[in-house]
N, C-alpha and C. Protein backbone atom coordinates (compact mmCIF):
# COMPACT_ATOMS: atom_id res chain seq x y z
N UNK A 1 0.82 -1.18 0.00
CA UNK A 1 0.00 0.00 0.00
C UNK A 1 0.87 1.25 0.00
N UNK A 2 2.02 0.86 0.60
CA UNK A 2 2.93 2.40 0.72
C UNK A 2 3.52 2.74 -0.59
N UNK A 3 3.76 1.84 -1.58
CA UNK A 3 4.28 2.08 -3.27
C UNK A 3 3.06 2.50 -3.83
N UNK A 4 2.04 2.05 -3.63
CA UNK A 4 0.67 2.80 -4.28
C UNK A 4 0.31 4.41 -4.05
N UNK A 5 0.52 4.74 -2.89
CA UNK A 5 0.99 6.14 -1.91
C UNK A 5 2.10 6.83 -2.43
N UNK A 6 3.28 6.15 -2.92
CA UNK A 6 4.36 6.81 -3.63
C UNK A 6 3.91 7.06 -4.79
N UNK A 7 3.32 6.26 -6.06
CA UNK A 7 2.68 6.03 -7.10
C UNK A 7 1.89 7.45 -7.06
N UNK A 8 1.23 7.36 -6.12
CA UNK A 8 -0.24 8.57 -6.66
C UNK A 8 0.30 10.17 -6.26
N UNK A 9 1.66 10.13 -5.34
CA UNK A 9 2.30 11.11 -5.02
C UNK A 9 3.47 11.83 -6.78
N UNK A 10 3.92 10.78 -6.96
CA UNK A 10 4.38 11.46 -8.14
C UNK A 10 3.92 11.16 -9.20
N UNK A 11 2.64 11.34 -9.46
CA UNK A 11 1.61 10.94 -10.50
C UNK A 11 0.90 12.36 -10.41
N UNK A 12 1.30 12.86 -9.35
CA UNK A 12 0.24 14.12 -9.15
C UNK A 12 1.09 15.13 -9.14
N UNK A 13 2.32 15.18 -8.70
CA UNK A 13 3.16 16.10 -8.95
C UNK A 13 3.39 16.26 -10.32
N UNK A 14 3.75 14.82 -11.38
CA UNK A 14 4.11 15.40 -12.83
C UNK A 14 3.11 16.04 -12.99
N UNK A 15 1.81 15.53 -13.16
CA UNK A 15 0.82 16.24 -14.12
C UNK A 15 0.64 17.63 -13.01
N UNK A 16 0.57 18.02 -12.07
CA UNK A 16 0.14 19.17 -11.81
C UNK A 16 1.61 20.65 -11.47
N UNK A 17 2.95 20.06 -11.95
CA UNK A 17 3.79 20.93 -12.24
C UNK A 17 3.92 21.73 -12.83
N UNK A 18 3.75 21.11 -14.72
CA UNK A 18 3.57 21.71 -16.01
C UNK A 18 2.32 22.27 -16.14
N UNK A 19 1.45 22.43 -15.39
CA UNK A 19 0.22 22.96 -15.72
C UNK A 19 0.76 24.33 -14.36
N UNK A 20 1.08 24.46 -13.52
CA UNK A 20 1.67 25.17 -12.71
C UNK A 20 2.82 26.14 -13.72
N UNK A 21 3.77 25.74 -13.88
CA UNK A 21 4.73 26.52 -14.28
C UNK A 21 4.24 27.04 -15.95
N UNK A 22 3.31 26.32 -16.65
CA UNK A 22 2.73 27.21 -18.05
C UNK A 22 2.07 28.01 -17.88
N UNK A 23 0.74 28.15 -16.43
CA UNK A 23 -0.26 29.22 -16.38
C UNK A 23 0.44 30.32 -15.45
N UNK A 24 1.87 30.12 -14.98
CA UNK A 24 2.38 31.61 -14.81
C UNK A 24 2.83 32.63 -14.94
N UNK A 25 2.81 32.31 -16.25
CA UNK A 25 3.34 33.10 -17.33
C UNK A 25 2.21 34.54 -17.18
N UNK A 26 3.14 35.87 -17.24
CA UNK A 26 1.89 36.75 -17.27
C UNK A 26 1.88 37.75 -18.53
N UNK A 27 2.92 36.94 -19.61
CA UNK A 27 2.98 38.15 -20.55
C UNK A 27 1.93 37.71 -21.40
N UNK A 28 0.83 38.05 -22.12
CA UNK A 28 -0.27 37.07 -22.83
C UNK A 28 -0.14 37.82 -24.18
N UNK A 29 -0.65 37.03 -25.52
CA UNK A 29 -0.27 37.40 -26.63
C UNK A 29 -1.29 37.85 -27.11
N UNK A 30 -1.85 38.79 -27.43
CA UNK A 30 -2.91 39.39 -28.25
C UNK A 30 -2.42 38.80 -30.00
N UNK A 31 -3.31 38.23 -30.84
CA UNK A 31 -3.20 38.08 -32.13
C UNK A 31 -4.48 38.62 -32.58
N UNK A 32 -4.27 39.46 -33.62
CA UNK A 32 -4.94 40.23 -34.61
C UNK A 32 -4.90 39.83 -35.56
N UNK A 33 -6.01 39.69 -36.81
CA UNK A 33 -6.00 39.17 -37.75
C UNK A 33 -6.25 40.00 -38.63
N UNK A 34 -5.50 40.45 -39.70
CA UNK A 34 -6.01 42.07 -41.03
C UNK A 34 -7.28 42.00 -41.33
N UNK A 35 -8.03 40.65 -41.21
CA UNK A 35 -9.19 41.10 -41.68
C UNK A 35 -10.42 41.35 -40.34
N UNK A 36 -11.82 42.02 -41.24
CA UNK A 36 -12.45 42.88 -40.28
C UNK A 36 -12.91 41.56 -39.40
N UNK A 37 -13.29 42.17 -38.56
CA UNK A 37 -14.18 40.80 -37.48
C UNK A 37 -15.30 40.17 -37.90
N UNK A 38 -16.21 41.40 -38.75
CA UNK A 38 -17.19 40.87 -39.02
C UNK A 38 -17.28 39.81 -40.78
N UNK A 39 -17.72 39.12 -40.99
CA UNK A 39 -17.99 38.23 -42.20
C UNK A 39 -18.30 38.60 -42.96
N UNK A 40 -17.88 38.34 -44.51
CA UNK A 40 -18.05 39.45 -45.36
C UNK A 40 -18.93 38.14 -46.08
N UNK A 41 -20.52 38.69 -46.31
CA UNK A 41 -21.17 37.71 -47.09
C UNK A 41 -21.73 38.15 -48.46
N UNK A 42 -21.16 37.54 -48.96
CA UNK A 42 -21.62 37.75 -51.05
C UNK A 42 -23.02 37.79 -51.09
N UNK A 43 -23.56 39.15 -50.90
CA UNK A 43 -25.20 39.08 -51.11
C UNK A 43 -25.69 38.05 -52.53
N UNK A 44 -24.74 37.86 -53.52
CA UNK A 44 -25.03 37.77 -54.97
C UNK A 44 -25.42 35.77 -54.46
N UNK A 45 -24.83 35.75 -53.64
CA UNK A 45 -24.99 33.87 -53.71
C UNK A 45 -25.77 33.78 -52.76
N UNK A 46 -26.65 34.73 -52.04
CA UNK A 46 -27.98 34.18 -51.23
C UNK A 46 -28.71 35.66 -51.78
N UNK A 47 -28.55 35.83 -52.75
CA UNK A 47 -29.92 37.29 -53.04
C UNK A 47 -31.12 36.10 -53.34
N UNK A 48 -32.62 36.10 -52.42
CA UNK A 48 -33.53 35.11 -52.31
C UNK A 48 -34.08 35.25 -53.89
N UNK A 49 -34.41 36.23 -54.56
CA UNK A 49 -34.82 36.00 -55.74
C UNK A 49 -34.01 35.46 -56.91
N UNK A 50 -32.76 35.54 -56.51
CA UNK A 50 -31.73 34.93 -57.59
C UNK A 50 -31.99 33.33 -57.31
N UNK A 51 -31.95 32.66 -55.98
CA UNK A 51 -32.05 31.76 -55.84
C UNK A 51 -33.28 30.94 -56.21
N UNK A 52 -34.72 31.97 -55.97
CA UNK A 52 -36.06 31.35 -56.44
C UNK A 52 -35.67 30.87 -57.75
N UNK A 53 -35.68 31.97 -58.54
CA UNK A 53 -35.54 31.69 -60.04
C UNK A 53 -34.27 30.43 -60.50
N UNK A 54 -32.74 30.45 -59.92
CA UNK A 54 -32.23 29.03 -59.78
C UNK A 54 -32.99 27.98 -59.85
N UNK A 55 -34.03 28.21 -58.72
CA UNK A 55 -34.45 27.05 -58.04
C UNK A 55 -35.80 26.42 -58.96
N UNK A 56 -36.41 27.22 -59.65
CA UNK A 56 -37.85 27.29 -60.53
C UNK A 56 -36.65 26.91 -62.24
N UNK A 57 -35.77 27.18 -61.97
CA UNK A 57 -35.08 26.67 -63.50
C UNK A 57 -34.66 24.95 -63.14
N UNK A 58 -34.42 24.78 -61.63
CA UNK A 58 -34.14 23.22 -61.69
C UNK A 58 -35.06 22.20 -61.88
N UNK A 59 -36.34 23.07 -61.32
CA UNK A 59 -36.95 22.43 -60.96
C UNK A 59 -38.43 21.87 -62.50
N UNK A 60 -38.38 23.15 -63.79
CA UNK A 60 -38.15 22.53 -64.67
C UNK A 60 -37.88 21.98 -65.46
N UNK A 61 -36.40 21.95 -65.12
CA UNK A 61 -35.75 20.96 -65.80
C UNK A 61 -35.47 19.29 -65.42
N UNK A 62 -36.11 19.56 -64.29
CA UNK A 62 -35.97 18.33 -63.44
C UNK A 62 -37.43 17.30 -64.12
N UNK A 63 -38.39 18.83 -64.37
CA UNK A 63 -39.42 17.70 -64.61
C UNK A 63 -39.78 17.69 -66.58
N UNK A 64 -38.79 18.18 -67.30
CA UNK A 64 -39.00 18.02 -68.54
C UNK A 64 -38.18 16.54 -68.71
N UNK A 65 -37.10 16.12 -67.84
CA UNK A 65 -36.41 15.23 -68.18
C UNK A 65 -37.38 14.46 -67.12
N UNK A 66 -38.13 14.48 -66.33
CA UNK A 66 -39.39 13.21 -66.37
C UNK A 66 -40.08 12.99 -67.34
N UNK A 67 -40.57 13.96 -67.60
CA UNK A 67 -41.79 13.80 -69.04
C UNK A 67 -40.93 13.13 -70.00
N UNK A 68 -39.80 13.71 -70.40
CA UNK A 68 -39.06 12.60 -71.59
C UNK A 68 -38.74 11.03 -71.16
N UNK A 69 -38.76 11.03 -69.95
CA UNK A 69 -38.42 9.11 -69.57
C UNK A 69 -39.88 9.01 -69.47
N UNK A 70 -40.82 9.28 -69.22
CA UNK A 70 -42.17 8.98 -69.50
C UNK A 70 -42.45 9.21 -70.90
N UNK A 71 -42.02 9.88 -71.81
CA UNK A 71 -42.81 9.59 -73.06
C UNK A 71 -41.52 8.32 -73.68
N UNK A 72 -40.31 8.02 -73.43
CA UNK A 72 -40.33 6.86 -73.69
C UNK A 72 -40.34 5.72 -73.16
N UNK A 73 -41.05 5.75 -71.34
CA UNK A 73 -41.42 4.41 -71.65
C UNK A 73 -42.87 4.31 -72.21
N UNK A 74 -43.76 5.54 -72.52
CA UNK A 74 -45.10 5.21 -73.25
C UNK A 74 -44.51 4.26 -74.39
N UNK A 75 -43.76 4.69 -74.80
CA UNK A 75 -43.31 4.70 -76.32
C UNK A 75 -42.71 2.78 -76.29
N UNK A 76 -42.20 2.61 -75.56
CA UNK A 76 -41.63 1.38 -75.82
C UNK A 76 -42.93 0.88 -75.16
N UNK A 77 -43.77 0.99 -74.36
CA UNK A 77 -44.67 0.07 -73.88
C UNK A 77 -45.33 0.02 -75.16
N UNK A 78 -46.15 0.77 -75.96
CA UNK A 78 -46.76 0.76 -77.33
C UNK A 78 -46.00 -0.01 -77.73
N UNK A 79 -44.77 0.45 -78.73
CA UNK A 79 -44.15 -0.25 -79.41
C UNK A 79 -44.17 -2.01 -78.86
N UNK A 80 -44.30 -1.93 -77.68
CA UNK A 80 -44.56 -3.63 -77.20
C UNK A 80 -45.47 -4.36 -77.39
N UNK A 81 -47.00 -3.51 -77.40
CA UNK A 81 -47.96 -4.18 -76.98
C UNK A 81 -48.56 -3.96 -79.09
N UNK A 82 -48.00 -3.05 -79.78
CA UNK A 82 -47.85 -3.33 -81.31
C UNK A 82 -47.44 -4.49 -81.84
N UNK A 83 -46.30 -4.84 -81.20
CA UNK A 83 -45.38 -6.18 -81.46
C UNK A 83 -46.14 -7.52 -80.85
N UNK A 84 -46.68 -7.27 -80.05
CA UNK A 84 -47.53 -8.30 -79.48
C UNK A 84 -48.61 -8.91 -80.39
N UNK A 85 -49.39 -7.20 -80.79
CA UNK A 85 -50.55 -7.80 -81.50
C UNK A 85 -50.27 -7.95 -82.74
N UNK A 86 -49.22 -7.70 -83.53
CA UNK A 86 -48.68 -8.07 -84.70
C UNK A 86 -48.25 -9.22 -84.87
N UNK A 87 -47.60 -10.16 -83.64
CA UNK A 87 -47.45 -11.54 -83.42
C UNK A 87 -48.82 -11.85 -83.03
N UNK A 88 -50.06 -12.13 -82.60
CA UNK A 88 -51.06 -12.25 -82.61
C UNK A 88 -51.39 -12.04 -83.79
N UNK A 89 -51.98 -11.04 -84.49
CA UNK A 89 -52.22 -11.33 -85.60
C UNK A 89 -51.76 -12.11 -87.44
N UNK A 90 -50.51 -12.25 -86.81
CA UNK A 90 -49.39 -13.60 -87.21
C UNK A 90 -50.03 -14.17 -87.26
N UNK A 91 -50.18 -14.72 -86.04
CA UNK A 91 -50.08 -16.61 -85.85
C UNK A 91 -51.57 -16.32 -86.31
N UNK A 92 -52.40 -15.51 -86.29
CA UNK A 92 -53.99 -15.97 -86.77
C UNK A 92 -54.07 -16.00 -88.48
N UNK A 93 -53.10 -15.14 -89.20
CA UNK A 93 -53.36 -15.29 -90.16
C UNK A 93 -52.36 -16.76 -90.79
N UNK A 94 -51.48 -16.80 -90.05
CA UNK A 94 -50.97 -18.11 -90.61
C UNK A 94 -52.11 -19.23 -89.69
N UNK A 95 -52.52 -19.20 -89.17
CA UNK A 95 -53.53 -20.17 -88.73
C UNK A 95 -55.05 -19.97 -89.85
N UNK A 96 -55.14 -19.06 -90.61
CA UNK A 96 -56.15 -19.01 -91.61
C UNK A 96 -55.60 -19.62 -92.98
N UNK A 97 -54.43 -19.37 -93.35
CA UNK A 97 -53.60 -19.71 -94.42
C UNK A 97 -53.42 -21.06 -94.16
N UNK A 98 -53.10 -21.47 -93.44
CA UNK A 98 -53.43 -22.96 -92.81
C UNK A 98 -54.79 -24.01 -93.09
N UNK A 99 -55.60 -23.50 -92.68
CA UNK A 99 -56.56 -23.74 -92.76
C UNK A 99 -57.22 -23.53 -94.44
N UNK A 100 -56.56 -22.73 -95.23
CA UNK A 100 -56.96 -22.69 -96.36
C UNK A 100 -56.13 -23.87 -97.37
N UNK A 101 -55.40 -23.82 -97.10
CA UNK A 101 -54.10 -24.93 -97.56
C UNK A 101 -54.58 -26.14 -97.30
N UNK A 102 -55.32 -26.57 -96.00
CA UNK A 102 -56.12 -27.89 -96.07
C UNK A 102 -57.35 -27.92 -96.61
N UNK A 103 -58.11 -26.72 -96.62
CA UNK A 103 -59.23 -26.90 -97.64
C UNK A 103 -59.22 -26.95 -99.22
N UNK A 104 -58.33 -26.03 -99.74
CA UNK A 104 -57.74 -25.97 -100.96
C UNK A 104 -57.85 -27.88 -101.68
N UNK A 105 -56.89 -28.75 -100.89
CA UNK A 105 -56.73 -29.99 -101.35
C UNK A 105 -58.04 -30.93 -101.22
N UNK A 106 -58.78 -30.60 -100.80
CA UNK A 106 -60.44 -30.80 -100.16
C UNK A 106 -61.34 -30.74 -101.23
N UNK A 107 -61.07 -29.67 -101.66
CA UNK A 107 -62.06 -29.06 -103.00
C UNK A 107 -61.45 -29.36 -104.03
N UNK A 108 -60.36 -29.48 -104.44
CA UNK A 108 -59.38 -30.20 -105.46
C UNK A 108 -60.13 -31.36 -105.79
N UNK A 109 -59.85 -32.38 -104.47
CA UNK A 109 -60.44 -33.78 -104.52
C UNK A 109 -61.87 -33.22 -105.20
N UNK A 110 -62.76 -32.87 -105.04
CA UNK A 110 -63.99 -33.36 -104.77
C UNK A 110 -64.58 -32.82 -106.48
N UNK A 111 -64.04 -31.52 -107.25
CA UNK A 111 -63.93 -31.90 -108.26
C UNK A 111 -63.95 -33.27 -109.37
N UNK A 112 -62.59 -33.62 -108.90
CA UNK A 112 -62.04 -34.62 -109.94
C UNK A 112 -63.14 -36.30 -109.14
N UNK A 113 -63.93 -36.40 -107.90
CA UNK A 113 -64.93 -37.14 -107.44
C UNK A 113 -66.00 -36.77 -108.48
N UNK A 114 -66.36 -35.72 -108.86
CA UNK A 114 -67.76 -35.47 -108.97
C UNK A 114 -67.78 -36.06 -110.85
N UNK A 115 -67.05 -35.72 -111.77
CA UNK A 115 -67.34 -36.15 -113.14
C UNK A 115 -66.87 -38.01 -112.99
């Protein structure tokens, strides 16, 4: 216990020496800086109407380039559902052409049956 007692004795002397012998210093340094104290703010980059109008130019441009990804996905959805019914109407007309191609040989026969 008595090295723990020595321990906390010069544990307290380092740290509370240098804090002793730096704050007695009494000559203190004034620093000045050339420029004014107060903040010099660029009316031009917060004038509120410069910024509305910024802000009303982003904001249609923000939504002309919606309307253009909306008119093409109208555009490819059409173009899809064109392609769809153009393959639909494919397969029906080759399913009529079909169907004529087996009747065709039908009526052929029934000619050369009848004399």
């Amino acid at each position: 216990m008595h090295n723990h007692w020595h321990i906390l004795q010069m544990l307290s002397v380092v740290t509370i020496l240098p804090v002793l012998l730096l704050s007695c210093g009494g000559d203190r340094v004034n620093i000045e800086f050339k420029t004014s104290r107060q903040i010099y703010v660029d009316d031009s980059k917060t004038d509120p109407d410069k910024l509305n109008k910024e802000l009303e130019y982003d904001i249609k441009e923000a939504e002309q380039k919606r309307r253009q990804k909306q008119r093409e996905a109208d555009a490819a959805t059409k173009a899809k559902t064109e392609a769809e019914q153009k393959a639909k109407s494919g397969q029906s007309i080759q399913e009529q052409t079909s169907e004529e191609e087996t009747a065709q040989p039908e009526e052929a026969e029934q000619p050369t049956q009848q004399k």
